[in-house]
Protein backbone atom coordinates (compact mmCIF):
# COMPACT_ATOMS: atom_id res chain seq x y z
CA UNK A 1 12.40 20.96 -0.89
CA UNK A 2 9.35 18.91 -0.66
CA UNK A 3 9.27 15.21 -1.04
CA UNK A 4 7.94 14.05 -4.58
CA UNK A 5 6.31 11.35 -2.86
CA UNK A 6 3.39 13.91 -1.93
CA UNK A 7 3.80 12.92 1.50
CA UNK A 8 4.08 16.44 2.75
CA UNK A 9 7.51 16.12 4.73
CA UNK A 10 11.23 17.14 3.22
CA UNK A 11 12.81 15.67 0.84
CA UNK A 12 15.98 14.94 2.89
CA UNK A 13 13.74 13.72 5.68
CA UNK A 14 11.88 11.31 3.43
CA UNK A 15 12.41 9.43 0.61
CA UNK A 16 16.29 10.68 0.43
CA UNK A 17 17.78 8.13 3.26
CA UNK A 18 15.81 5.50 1.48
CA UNK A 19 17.30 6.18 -1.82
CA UNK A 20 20.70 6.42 -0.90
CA UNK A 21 20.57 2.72 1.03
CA UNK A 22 20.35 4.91 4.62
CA UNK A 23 17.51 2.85 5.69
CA UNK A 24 14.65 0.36 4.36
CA UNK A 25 11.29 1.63 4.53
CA UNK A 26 9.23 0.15 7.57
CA UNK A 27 5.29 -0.28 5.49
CA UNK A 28 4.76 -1.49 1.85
CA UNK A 29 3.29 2.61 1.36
CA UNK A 30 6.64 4.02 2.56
CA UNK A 31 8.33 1.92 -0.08
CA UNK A 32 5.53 2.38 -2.67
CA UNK A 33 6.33 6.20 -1.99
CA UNK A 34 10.24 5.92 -1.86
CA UNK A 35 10.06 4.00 -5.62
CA UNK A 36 7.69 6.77 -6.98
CA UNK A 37 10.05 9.58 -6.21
CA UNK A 38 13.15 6.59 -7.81
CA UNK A 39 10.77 7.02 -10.72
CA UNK A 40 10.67 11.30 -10.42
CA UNK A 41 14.06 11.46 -10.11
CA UNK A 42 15.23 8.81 -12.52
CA UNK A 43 16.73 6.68 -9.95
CA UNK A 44 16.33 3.02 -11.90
CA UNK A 45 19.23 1.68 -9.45
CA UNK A 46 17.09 2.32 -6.71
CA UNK A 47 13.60 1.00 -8.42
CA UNK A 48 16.00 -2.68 -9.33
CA UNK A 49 17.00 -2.47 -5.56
CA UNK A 50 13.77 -2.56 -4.41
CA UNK A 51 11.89 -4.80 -6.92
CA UNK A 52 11.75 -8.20 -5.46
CA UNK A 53 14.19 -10.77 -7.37
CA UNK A 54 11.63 -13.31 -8.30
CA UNK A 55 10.01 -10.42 -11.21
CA UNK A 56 12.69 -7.60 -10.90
CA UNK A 57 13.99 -7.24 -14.79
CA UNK A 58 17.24 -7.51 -15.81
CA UNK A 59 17.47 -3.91 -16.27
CA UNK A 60 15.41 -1.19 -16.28
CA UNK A 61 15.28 2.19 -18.70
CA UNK A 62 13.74 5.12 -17.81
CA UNK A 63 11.86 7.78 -20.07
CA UNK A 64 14.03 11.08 -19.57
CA UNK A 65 10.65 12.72 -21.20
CA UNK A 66 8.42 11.47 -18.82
CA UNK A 67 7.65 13.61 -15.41
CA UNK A 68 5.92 12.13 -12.33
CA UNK A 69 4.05 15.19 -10.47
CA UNK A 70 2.20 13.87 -7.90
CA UNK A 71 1.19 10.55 -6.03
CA UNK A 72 -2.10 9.96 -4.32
CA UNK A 73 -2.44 6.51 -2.36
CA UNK A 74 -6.12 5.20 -3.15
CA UNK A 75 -6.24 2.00 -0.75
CA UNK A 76 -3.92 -0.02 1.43
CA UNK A 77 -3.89 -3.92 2.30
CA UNK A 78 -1.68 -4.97 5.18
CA UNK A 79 1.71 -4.15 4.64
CA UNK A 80 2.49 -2.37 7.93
CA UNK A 81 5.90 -2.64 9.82
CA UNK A 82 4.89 -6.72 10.91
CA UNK A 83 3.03 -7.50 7.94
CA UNK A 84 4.12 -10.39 5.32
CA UNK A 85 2.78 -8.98 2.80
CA UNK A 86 1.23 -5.97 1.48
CA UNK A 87 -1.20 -4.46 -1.39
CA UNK A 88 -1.36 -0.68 -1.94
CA UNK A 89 -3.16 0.87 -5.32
CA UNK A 90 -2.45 4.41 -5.95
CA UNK A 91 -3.05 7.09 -8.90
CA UNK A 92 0.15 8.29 -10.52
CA UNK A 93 0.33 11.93 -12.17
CA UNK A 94 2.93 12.62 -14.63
CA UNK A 95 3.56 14.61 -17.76
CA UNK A 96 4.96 13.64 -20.87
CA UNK A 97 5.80 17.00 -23.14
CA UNK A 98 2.15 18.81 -23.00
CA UNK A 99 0.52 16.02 -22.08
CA UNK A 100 -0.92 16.07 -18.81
CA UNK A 101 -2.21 12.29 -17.80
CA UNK A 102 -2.29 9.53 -14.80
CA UNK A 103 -2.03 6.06 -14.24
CA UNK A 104 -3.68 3.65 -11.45
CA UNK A 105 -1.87 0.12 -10.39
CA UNK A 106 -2.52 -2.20 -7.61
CA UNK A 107 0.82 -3.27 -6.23
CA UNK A 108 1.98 -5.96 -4.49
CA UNK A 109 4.42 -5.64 -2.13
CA UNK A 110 6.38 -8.81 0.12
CA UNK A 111 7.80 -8.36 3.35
CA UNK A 112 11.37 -10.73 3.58
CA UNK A 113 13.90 -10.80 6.57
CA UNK A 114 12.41 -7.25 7.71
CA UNK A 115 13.31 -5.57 4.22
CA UNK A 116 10.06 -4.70 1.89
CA UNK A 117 9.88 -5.57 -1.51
CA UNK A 118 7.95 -4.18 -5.11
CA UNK A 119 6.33 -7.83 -6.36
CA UNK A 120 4.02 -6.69 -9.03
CA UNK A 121 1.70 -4.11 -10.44
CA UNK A 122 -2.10 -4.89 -11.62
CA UNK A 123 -2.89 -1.69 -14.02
CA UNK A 124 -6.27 0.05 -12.66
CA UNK A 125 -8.93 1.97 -14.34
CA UNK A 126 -8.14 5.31 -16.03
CA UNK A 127 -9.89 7.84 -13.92
């Protein structure tokens, strides 16, 4: 099966290791990829895991209704494997019964004791 992270690779040899605490992902874009496919496969553990502690929420509920299709990075700002920290805005697809919509968000990612982190999210332009 194909990752949902649109990356083009398998599932198993993507986002899986990532999810199930086999690994930490190595850029800001590998985690921004690992928490979309938390998101498609309604893994909130994961998404609180990964969401740094300084804005992570107490707990997190996820819309059984709602469901992510596709990712598309747009842009990428540092956040490679040496990086502190790290800015990556992408284009979300998802569906919500018939509807058929997307959402843009600039994220910022941080980079602590080699393990990246999900800061915040600045909401872009609808396309």
């Amino acid at each position: 099966m194909r990752c949902p992270c649109n990356s083009g690779d398998v599932y198993d040899a993507c986002c899986h290791p990532l999810l199930m605490g086999e690994g930490v992902a190595p850029t800001a874009v590998r985690l921004m990829r690992s928490r979309f496919t938390a998101f498609a496969t309604g893994d909130a553990a994961y998404l609180l895991r990964s969401w740094h502690p300084s804005t992570r929420p107490d707990e997190l509920t996820l819309d059984p209704e709602t469901r992510w299709t596709r990712l598309d990075i747009l842009d990428t700002v540092a956040g490679g494997p040496f990086d502190g920290t790290g800015i990556v805005e992408f284009e979300a697809f998802y569906r919500e019964g018939t509807l058929r919509t997307s959402m843009r968000e600039r994220s910022s990612f941080i980079r602590e004791d080699r393990i990246w982190s999900y800061v915040d999210g600045t909401p872009g332009q609808p396309i």
